[in-house]
Protein backbone atom coordinates (compact mmCIF):
# COMPACT_ATOMS: atom_id res chain seq x y z
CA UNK A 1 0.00 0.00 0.00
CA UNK A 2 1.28 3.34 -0.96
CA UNK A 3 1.46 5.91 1.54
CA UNK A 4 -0.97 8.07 -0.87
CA UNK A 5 -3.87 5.31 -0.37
CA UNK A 6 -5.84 5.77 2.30
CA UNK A 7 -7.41 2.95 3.99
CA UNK A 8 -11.60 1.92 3.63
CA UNK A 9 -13.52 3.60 6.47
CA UNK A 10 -15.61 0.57 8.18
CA UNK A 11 -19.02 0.06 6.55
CA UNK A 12 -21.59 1.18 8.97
CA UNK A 13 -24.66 -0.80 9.75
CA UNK A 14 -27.77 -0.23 8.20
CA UNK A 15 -29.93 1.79 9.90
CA UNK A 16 -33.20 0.01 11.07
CA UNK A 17 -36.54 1.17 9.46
CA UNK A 18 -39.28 2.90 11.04
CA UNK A 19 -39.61 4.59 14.65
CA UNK A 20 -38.83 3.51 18.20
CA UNK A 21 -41.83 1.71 19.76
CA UNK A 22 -42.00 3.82 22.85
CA UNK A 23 -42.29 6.81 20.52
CA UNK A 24 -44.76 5.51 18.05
CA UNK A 25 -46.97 4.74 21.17
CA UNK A 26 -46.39 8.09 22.75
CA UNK A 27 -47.37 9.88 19.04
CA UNK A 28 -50.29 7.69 19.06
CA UNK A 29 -51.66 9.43 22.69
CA UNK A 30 -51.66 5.55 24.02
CA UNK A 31 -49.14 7.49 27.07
CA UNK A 32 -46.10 9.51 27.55
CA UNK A 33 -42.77 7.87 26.09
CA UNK A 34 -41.59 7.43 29.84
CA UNK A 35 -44.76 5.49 30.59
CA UNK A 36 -45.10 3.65 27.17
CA UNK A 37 -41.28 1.78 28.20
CA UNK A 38 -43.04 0.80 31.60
CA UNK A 39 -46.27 -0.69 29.46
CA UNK A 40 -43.38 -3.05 27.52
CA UNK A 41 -41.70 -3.60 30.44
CA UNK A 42 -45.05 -5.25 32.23
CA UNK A 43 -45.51 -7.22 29.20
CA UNK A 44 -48.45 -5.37 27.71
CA UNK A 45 -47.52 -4.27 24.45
CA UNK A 46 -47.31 -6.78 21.54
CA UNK A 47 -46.06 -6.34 17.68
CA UNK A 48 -47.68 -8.56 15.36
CA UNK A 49 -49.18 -11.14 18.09
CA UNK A 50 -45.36 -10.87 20.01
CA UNK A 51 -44.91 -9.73 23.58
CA UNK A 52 -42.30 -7.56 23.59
CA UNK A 53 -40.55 -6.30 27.35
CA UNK A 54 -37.83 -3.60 25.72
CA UNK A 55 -38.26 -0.69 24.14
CA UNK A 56 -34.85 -1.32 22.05
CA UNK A 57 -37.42 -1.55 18.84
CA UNK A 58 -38.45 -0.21 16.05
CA UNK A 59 -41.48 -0.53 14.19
CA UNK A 60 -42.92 0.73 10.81
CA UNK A 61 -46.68 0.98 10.13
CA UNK A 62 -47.14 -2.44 8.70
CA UNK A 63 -46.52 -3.68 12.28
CA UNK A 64 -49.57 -4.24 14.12
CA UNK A 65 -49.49 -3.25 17.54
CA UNK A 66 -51.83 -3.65 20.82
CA UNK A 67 -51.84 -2.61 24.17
CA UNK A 68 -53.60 -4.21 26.68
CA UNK A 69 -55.03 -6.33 23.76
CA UNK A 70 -56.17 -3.35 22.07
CA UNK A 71 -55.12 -2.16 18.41
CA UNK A 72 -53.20 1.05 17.99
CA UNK A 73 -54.22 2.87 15.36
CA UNK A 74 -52.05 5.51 13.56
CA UNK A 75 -51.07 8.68 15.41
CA UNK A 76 -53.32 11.37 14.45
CA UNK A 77 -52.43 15.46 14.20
CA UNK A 78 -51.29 16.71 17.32
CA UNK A 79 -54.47 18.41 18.73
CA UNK A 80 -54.64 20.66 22.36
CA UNK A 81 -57.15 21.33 24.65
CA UNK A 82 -57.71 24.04 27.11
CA UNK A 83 -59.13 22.57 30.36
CA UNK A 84 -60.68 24.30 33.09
CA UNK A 85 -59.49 22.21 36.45
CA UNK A 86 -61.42 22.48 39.18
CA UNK A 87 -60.34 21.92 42.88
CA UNK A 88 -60.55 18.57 44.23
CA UNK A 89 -59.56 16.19 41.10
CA UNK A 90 -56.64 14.40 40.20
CA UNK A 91 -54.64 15.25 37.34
CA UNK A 92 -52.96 11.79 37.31
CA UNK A 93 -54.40 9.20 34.83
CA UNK A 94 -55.58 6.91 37.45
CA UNK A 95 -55.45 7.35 41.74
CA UNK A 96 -54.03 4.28 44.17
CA UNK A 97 -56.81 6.22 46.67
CA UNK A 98 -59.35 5.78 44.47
CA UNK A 99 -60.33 9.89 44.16
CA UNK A 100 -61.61 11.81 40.52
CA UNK A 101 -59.54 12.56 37.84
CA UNK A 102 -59.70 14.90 35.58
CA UNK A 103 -60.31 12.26 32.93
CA UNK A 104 -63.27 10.72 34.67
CA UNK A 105 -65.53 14.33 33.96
CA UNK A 106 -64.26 14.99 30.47
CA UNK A 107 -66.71 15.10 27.76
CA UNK A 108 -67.27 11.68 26.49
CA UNK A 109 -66.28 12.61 22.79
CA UNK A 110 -62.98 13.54 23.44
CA UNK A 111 -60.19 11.25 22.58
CA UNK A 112 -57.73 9.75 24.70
CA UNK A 113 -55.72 12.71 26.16
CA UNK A 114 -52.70 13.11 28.40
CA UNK A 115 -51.59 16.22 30.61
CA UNK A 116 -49.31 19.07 30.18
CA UNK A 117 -47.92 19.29 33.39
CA UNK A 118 -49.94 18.80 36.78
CA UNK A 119 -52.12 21.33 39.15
CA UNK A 120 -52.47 19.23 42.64
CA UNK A 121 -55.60 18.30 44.24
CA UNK A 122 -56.40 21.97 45.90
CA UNK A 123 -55.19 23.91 42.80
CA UNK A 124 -57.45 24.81 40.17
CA UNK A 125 -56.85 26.89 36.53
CA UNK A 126 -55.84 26.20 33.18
CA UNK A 127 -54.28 22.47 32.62
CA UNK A 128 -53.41 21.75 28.95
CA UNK A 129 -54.41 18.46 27.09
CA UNK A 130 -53.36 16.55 24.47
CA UNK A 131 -53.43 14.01 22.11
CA UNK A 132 -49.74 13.81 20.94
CA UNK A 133 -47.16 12.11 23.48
CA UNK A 134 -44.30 14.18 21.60
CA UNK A 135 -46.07 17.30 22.04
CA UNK A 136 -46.66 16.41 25.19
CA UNK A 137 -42.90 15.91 26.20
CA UNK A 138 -41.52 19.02 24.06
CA UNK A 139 -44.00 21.48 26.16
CA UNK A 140 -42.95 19.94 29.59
CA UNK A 141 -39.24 20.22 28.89
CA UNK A 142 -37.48 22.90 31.20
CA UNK A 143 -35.76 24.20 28.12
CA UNK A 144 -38.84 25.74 26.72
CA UNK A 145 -38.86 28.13 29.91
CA UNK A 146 -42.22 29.00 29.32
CA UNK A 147 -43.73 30.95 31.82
CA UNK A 148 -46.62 30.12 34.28
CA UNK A 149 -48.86 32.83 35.48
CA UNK A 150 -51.08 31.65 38.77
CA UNK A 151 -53.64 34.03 41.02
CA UNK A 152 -52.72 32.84 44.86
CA UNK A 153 -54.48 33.94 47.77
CA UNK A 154 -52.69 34.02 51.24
CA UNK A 155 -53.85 34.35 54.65
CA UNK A 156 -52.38 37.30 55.80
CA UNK A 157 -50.78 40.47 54.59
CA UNK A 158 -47.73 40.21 52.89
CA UNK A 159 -45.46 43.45 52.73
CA UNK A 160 -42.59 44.02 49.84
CA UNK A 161 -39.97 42.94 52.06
CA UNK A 162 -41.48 40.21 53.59
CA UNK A 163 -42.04 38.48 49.22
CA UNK A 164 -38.62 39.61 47.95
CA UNK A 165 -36.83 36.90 48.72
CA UNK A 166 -39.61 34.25 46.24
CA UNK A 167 -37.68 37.15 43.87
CA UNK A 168 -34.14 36.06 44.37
CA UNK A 169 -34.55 32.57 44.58
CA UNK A 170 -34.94 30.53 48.06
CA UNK A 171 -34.06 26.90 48.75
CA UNK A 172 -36.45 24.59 50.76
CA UNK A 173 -36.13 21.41 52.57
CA UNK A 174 -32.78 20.98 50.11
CA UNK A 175 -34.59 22.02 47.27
CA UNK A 176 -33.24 25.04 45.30
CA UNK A 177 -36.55 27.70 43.82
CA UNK A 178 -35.75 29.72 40.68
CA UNK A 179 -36.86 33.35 41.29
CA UNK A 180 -40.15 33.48 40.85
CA UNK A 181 -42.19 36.87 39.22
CA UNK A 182 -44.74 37.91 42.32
CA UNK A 183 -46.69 41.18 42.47
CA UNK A 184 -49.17 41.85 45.17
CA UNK A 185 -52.69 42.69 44.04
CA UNK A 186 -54.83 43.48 46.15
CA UNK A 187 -55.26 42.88 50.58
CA UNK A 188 -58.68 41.84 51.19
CA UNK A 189 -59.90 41.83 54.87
CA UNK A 190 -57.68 38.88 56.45
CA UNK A 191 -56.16 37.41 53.16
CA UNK A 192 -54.09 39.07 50.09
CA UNK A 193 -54.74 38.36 46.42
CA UNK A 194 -50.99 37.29 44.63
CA UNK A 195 -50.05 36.93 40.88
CA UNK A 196 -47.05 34.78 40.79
CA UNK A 197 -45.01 33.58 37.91
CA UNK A 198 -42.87 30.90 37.40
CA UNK A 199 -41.03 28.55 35.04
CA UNK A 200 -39.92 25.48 37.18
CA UNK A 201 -43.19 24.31 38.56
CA UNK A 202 -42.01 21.75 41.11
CA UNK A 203 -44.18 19.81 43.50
CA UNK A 204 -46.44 22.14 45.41
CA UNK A 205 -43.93 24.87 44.56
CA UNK A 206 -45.28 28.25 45.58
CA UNK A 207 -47.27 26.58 48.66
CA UNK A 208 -43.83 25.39 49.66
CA UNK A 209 -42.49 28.68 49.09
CA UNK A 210 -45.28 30.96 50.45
CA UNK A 211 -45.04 28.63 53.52
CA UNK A 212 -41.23 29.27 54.19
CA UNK A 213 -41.81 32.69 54.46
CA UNK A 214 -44.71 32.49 56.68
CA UNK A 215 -48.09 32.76 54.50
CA UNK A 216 -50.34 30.11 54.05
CA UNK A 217 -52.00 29.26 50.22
CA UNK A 218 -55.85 29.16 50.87
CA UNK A 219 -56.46 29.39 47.21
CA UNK A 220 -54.14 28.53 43.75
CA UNK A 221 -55.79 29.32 40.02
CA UNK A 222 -53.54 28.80 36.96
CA UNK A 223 -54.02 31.35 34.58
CA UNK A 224 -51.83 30.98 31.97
CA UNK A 225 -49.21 28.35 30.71
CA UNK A 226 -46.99 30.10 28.26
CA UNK A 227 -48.92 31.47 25.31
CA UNK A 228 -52.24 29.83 26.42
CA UNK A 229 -54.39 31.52 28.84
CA UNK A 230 -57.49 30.45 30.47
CA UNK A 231 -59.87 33.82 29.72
CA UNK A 232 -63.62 33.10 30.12
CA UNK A 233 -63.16 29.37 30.69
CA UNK A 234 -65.32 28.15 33.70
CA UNK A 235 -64.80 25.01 36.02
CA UNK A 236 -65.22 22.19 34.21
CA UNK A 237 -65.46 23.83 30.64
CA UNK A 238 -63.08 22.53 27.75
CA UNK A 239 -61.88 24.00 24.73
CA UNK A 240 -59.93 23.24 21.84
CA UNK A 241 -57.47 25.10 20.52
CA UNK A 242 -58.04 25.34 16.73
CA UNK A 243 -55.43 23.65 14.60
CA UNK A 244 -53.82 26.92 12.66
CA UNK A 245 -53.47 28.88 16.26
CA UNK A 246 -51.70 25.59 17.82
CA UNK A 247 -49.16 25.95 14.19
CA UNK A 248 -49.07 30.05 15.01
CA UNK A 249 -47.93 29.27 18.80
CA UNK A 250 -45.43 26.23 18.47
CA UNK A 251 -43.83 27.70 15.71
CA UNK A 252 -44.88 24.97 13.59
CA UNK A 253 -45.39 24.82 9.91
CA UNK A 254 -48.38 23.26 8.38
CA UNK A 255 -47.39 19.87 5.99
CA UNK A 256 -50.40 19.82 4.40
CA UNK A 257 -50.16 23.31 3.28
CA UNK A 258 -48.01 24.11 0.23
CA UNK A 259 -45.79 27.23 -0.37
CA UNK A 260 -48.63 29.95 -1.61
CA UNK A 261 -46.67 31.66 -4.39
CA UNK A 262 -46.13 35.72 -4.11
CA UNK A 263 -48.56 37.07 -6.89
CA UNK A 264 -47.81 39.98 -7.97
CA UNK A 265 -50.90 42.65 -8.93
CA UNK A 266 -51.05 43.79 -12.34
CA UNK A 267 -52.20 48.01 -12.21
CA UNK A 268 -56.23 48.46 -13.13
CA UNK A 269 -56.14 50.61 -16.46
CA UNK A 270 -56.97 54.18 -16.21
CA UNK A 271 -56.24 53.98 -12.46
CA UNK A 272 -53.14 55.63 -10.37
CA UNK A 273 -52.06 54.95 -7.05
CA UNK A 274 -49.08 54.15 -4.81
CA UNK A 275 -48.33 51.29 -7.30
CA UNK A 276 -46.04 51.54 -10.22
CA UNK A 277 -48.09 51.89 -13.13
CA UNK A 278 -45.85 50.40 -15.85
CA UNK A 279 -42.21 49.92 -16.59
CA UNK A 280 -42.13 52.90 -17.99
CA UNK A 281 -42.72 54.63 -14.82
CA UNK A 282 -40.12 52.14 -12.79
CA UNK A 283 -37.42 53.44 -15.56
CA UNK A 284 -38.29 57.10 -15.06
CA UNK A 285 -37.65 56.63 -11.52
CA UNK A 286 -34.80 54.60 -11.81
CA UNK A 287 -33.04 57.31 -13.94
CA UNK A 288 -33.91 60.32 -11.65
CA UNK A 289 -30.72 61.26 -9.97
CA UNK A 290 -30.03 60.51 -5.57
CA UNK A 291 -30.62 63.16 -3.88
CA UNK A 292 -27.86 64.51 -1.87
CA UNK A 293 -27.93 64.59 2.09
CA UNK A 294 -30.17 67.81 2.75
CA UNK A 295 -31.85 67.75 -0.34
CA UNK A 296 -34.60 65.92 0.20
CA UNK A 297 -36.00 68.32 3.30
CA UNK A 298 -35.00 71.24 1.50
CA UNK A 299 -37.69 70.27 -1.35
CA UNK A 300 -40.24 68.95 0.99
CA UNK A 301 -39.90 72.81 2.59
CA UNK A 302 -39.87 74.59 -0.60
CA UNK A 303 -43.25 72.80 -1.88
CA UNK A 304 -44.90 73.34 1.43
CA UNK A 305 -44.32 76.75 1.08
CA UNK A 306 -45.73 77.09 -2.31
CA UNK A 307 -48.75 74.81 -1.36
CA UNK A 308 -49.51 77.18 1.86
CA UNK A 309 -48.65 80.38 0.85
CA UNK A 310 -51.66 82.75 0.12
CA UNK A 311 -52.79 84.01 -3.27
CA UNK A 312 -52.03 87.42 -4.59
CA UNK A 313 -54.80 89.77 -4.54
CA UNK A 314 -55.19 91.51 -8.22
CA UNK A 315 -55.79 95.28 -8.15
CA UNK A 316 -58.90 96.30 -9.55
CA UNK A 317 -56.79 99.72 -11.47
CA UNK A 318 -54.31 97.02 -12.68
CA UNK A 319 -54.56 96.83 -16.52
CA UNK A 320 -55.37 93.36 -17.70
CA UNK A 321 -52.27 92.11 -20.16
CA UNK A 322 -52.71 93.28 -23.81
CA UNK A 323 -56.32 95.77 -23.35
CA UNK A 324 -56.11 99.62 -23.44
CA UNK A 325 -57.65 101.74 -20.50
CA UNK A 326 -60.50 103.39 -21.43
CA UNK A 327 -61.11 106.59 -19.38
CA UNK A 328 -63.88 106.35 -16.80
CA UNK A 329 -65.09 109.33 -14.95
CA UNK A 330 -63.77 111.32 -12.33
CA UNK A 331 -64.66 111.11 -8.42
CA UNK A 332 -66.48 113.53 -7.30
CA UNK A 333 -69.69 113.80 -9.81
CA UNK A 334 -70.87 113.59 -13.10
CA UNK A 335 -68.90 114.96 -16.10
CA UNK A 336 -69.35 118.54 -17.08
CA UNK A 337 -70.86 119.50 -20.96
């Protein structure tokens, strides 16, 4: 071997088809990708008729898959719903203690759904729902920092100095709190009404917090998560988020939707505007010379002036151009014979 030849790179292996189970499930709104490995690992998922206990596959859609004996069909457009919690349910899919979810008092026509995040049993507000395990993940990650905007109200009235510490950032029971965004509202009788935001949202969070610095949570709403708000929404009410707004918030393109092509308006005859009205027109301005720095206020002036400046008054003994005077008689009575 010459020393110009270098030597073969090692072939790699062929990458196998399709998607990772976990994932396809998770798409498919069967449960989050976290909680679709658990399903394989209890031996309740099976592709084509085989139990499977490890996520470590992939599958295409000509595998057929069940859960739980029943078919998965093929994931469907991520969809989101705007949910209304109210106090006392569970946000978690099913309870050991036997209490109500949220899913249990869900209109019946809905799909399967899964949570965006959680609001605990006391806490009420705005919980987003969807369809989509992906979508699901991607708006849970810390990374997308959105913020989370809740109404508290505290037994107790809280002063400036006694809150700014939730604003630097406070550490309980070994658990570090980002600053959190608090405001007071309002003091009403024995309570005061909070709006606190923040873009962690750990277990019981701003209880735990409000609690190390000596008030008390007697009521939590949610009012916003991000770009979604809760507005009118009553307890118990749902509402989905149409499919374009979803696109508008995320970011997300539409792949249904093709390029629209940028169509350029021919000029109506006979009509002038703003528009050019012909190449001829785009030449004549392309050939009129730049004005030089200065110029161009200096013009605007001068035709301001002309356009405000008052007309001249003609005298009435002022010949008009190219007639002779003709005598008329003199002031002070008629003329003498």
């Amino acid at each position: 071997m010459t020393g110009k030849e270098k030597p073969k790179a090692p072939e790699k292996a062929d990458t196998p088809e399709g998607e990772r189970i976990a994932k396809v499930l998770s798409r498919a709104g069967i449960a989050s990708r976290r909680e679709a490995e658990r399903l394989i690992e209890l031996g309740e998922v099976k592709v084509n008729g085989k139990t499977i206990t490890s996520p470590a596959l992939n599958v295409t859609p000509k595998d057929k898959i069940t859960v739980r004996g029943e078919p998965v069909g093929q994931p469907e457009p991520p969809r989101l719903w705007l949910y209304y919690k109210p106090e006392g349910l569970v946000t978690s899919a099913s309870d050991e203690k036997g209490r109500d979810t949220v899913f249990d008092h869900l209109p019946e026509d809905m799909p399967r759904v899964m949570s965006i995040g959680r609001l605990d049993l006391n806490s009420e507000g705005l919980l987003l729902l969807t369809n989509d395990g992906e979508l699901k993940r991607k708006l849970e990650l810390p990374s997308t920092g959105w913020l989370r905007k809740y109404r508290v109200r505290v037994k107790g009235n809280p002063t400036e100095p006694e809150i700014e510490p939730l604003r630097k950032g406070i550490t309980v029971d070994g658990d570090r709190f980002q600053p959190m965004e608090v405001k007071i509202d309002r003091h009403q009788g024995a309570n005061a009404w909070l709006t606190v935001g923040l873009r962690e949202g750990k277990n019981r969070e701003i209880r735990r917090a409000m609690n190390h610095i000596g008030l008390t949570v007697n009521r939590l709403i949610r009012i916003s998560y991000g770009p979604f708000r809760l507005n009118e929404l009553q307890p118990g009410e749902v509402e989905e988020l149409k499919p374009r707004v979803l696109r508008e918030q995320l970011g997300l393109s539409d792949p249904d939707e093709p390029a629209k092509p940028v169509r350029k308006l021919a000029p109506k005859p006979g009509k002038t505007g703003t528009r050019s009205t012909g190449p001829s027109e785009d030449r004549a301005k392309a050939a009129k010379p730049a004005l030089k720095p200065g110029e161009g206020l200096k013009q605007l002036s001068e035709t301001w002036q002309k356009a405000t400046r008052p007309p001249v008054r003609k005298s009435a003994e002022r010949p008009a151009a190219g007639r002779p005077v003709r005598p008329g008689p003199r002031p002070g009575g008629p003329k003498k014979g």
